[in-house]
Protein backbone atom coordinates (compact mmCIF):
# COMPACT_ATOMS: atom_id res chain seq x y z
CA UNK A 1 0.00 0.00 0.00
CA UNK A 2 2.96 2.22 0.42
CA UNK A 3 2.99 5.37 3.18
CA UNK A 4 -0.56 6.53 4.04
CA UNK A 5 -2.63 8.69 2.66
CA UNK A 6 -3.02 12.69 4.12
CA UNK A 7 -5.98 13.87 5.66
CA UNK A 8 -7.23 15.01 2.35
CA UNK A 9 -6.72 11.99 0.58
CA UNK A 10 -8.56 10.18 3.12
CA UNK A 11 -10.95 12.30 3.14
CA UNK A 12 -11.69 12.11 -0.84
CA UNK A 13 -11.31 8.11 -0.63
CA UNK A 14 -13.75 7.74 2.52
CA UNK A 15 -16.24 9.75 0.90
CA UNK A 16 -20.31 8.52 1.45
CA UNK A 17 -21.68 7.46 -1.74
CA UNK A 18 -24.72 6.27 -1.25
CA UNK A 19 -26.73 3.11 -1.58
CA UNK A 20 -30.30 2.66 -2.27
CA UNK A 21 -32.60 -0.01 -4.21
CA UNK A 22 -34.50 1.61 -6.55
CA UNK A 23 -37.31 -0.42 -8.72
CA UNK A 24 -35.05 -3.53 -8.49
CA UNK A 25 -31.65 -1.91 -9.65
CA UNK A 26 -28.77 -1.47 -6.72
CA UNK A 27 -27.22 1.70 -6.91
CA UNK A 28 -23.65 0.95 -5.20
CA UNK A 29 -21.06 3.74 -5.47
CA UNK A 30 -22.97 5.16 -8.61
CA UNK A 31 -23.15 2.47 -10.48
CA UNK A 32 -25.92 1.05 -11.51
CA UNK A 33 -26.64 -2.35 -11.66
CA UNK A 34 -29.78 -3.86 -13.24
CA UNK A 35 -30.14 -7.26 -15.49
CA UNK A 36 -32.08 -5.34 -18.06
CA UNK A 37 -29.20 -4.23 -21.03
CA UNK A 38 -28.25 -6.59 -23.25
CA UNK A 39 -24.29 -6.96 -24.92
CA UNK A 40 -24.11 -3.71 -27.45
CA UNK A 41 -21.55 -5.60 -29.59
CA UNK A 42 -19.91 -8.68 -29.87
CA UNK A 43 -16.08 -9.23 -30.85
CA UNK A 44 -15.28 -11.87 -33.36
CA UNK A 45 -14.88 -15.04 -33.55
CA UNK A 46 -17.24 -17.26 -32.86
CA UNK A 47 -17.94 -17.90 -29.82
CA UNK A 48 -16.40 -14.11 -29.13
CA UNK A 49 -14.39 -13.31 -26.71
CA UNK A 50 -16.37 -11.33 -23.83
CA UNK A 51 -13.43 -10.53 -21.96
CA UNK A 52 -13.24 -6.93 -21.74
CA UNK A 53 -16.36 -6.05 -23.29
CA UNK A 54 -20.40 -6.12 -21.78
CA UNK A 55 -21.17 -9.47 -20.74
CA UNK A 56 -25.19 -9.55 -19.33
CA UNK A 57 -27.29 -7.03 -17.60
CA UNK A 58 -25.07 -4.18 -16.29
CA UNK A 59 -22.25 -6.36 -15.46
CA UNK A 60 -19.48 -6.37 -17.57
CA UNK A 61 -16.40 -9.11 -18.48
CA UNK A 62 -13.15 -9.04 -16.86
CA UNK A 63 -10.60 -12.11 -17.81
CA UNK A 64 -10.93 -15.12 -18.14
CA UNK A 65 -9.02 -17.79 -15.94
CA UNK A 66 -9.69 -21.27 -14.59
CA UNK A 67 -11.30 -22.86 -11.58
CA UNK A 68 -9.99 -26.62 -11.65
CA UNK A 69 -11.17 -28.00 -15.29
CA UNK A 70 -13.92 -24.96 -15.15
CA UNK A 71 -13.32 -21.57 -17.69
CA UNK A 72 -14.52 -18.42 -16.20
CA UNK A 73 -14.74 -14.88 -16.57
CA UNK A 74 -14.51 -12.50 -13.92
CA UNK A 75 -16.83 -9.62 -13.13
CA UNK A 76 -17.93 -7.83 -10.47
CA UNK A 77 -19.34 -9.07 -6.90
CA UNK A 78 -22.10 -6.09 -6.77
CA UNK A 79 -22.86 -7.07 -10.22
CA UNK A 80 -25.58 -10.04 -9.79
CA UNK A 81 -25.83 -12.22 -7.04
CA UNK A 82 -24.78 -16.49 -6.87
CA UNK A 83 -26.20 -18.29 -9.22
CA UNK A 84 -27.78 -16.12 -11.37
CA UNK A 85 -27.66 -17.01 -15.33
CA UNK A 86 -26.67 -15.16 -17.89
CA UNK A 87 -28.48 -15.01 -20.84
CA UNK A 88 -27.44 -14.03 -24.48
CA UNK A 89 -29.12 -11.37 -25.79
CA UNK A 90 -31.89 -13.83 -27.33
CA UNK A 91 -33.11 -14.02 -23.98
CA UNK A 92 -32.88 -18.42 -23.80
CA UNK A 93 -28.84 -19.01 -24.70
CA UNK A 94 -27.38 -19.68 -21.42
CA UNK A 95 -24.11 -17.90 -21.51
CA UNK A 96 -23.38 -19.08 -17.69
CA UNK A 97 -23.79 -19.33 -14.14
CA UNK A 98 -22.20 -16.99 -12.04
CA UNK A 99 -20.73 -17.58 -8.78
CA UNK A 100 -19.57 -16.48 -5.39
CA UNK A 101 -18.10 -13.14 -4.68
CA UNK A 102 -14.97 -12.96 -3.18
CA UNK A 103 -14.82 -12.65 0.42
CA UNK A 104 -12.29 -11.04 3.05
CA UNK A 105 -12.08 -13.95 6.24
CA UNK A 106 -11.39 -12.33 8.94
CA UNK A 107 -12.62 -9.62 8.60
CA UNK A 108 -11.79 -6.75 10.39
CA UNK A 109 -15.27 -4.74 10.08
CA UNK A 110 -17.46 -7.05 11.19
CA UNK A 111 -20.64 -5.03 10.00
CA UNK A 112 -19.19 -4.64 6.71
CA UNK A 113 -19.31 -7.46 4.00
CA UNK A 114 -15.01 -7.48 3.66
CA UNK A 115 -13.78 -8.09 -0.04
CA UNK A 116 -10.47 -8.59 -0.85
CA UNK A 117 -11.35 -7.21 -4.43
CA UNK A 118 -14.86 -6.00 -5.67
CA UNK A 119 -14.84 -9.50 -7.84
CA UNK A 120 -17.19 -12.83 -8.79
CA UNK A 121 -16.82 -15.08 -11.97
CA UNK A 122 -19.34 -16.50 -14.88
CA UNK A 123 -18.81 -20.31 -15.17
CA UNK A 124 -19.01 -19.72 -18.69
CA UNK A 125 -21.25 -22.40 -20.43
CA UNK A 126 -19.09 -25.47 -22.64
CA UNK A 127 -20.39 -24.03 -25.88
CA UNK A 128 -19.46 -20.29 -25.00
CA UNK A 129 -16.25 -20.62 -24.36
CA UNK A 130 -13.56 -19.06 -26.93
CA UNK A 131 -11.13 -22.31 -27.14
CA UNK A 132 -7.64 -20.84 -28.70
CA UNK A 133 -8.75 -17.07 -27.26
CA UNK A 134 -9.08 -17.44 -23.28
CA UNK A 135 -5.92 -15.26 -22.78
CA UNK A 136 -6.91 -12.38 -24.97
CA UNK A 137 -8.99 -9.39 -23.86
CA UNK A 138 -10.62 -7.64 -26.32
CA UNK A 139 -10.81 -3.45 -25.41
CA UNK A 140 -12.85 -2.65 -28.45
CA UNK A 141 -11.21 0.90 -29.64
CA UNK A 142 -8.22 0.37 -27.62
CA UNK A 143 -7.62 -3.48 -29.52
CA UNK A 144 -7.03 -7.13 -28.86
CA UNK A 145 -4.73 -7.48 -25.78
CA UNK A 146 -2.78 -10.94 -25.60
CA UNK A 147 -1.98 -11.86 -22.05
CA UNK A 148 1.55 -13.18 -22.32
CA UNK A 149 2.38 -17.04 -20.77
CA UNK A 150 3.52 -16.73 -17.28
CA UNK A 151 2.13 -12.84 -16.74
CA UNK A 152 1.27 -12.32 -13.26
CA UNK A 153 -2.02 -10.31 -11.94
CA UNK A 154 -1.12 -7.30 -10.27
CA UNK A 155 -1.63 -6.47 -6.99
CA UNK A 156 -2.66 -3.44 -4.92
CA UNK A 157 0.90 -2.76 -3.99
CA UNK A 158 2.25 -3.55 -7.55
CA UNK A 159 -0.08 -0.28 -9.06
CA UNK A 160 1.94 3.11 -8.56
CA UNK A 161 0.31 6.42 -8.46
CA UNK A 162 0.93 7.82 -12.31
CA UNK A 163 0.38 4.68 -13.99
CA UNK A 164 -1.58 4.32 -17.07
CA UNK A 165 -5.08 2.07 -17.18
CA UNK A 166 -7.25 1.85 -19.45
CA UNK A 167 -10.89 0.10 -19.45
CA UNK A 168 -13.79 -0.92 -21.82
CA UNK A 169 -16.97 -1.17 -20.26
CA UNK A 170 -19.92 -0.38 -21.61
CA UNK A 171 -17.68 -0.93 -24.60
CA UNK A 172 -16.35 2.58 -24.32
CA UNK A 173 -12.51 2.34 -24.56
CA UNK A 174 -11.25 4.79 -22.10
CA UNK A 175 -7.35 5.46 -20.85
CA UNK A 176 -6.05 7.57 -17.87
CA UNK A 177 -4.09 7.50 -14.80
CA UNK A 178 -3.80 6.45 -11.57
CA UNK A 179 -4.32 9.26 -9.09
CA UNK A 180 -4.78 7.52 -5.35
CA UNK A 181 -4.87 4.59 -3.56
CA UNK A 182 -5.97 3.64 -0.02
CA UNK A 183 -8.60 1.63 1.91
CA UNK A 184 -12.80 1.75 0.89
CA UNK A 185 -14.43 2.02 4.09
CA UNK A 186 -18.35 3.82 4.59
CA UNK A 187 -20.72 4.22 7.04
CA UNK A 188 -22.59 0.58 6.41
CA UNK A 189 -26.02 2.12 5.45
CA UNK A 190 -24.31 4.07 2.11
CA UNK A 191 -21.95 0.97 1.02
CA UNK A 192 -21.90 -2.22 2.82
CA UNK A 193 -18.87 -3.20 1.60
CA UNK A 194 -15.24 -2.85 2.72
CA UNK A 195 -12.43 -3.21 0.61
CA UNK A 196 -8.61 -2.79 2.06
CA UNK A 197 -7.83 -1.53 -1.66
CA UNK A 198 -9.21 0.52 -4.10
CA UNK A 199 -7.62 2.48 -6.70
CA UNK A 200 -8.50 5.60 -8.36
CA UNK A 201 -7.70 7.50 -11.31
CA UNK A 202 -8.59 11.30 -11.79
CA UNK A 203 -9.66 10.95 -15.33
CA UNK A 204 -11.45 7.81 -16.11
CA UNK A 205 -15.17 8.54 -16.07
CA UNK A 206 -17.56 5.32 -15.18
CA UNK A 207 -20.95 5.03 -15.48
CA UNK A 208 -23.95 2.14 -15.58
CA UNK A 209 -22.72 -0.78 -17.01
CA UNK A 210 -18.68 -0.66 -16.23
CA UNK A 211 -19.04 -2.84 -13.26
CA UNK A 212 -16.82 -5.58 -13.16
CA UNK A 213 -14.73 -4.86 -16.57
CA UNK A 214 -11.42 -6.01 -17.05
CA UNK A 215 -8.39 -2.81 -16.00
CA UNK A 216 -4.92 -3.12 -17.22
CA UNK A 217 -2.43 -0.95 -15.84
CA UNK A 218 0.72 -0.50 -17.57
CA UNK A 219 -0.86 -2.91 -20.08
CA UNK A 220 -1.06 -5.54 -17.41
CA UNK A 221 -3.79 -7.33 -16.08
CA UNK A 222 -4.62 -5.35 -12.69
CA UNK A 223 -8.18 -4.73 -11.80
CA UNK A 224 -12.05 -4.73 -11.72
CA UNK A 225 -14.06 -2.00 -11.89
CA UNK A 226 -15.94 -1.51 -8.63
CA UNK A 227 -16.85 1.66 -7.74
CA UNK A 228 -17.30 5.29 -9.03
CA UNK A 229 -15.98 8.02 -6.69
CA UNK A 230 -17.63 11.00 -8.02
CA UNK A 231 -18.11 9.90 -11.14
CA UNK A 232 -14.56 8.54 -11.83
CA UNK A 233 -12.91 5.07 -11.96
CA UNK A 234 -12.31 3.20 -8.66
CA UNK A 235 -11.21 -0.16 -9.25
CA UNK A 236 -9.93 -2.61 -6.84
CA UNK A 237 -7.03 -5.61 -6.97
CA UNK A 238 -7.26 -8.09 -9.37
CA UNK A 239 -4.42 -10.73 -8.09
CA UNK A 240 -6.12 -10.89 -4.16
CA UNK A 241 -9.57 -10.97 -5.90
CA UNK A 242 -8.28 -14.07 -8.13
CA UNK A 243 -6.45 -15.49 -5.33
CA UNK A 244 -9.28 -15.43 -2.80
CA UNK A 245 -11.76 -17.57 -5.39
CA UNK A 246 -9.28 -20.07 -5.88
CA UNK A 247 -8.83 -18.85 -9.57
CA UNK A 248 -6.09 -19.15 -12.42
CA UNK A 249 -5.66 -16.03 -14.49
CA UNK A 250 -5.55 -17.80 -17.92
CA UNK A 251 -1.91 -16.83 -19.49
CA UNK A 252 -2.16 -19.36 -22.50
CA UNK A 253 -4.53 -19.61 -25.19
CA UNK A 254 -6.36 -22.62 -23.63
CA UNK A 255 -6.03 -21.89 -20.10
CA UNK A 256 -4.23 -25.39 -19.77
CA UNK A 257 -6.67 -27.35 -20.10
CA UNK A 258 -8.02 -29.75 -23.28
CA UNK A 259 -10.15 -28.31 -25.36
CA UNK A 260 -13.25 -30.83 -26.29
């Protein structure tokens, strides 16, 4: 985490956002989540690769990695809740399951849900996963990003203030920098959720459907998209997030695993 923040740092990371449920959609941190929207765009290839790009509802893909023999794709743990499906835009293809958020144990806020990282995963359905592809992430505008064998996923204390990132969801490319980093901690009525690390950038704006897209910083593999802190990019660690689900950033184009 490096030294800690000033009072006015804190002060800008600790602000209250709040939290409300409104006709069935979660507001969390300003973004919206709501299984209504449907993928805008697909990347090719067929099945595509939904890495980087909207994936169902408001929640959008992150990377994909393994869980045992299982492929996934990571999103966001505000996103959707265990074991909802995902459905193509057709409304009956089953795109996937998703799964568990990520959980902080112990936790040192005990009236707080405690993440490691804002993060869940899609068990992506046999038939919708992109054999040959599952270590590329596709950032629309910004291009097709190959994840090279044996890349690690960054960490909170591996992302240095100044650092590029760049993001895609909504499939909107967007690129900026990182401007702070500290703990995510509210009163629990505006955000239940406590995260040891989030990181911010200054000139990434976010809006309803970036939750849970893939961040690269320095062109690495770094992040999810969690939160917006007045209306720009707070994203938290992708490498505790991956590590506290048991999961297996996928580095080669089949994950290591046998494709059927």
């Amino acid at each position: 985490m490096g030294s800690a923040p000033d009072a006015s740092r804190a002060r800008w990371l600790r602000l209250v956002i709040a939290a409300a449920v409104l006709a069935g959609a979660i507001v969390v941190g300003a973004v919206l989540v709501a299984p209504v929207a449907s993928p805008r765009t697909h990347a090719s290839g067929d099945p595509p690769v939904l890495a980087g790009r909207q994936l169902w509802g408001s929640c959008a893909g992150g990377f994909y990695a393994r869980r045992d023999s299982t492929v996934v794709l990571t999103s966001s743990a505000h996103c959707t809740a265990e074991g909802t499906t995902a459905l193509a835009p057709d409304g009956r293809t089953v795109l996937g399951v998703f799964g568990p958020g990520a959980l902080l144990d112990p936790c040192p806020h005990e009236t707080h849900t405690c993440r490691p990282s804002d993060i869940n995963y899609l068990a992506v359905a046999p038939e919708h996963v992109p054999w040959g592809r599952l270590n590329t992430v596709d950032l629309g505008e910004g291009g097709i990003r190959v994840i090279e064998s044996g890349t690690a996923p960054l960490s909170c204390q591996d992302v240095q203030l100044g650092d590029r990132v760049e993001i895609n969801g909504r499939d909107s490319y967007r690129a900026g920098t990182v401007a702070e980093k500290g703990e995510y901690l509210h009163d629990v009525a505006a955000d239940g959720d406590y995260f040891p690390c989030i990181v911010a950038s200054g000139d990434i704006r976010v809006g309803v459907g970036d939750s849970g897209s893939a961040v690269l910083v320095r062109g690495l593999p770094a992040g999810v998209t969690s939160r917006s802190l007045g209306g720009l990019l707070g994203f938290t660690p992708l490498a505790e997030g991956l590590d506290a689900l048991d999961l297996e950033l996928s580095t080669t184009p089949d994950c290591g695993l046998a494709p059927p």
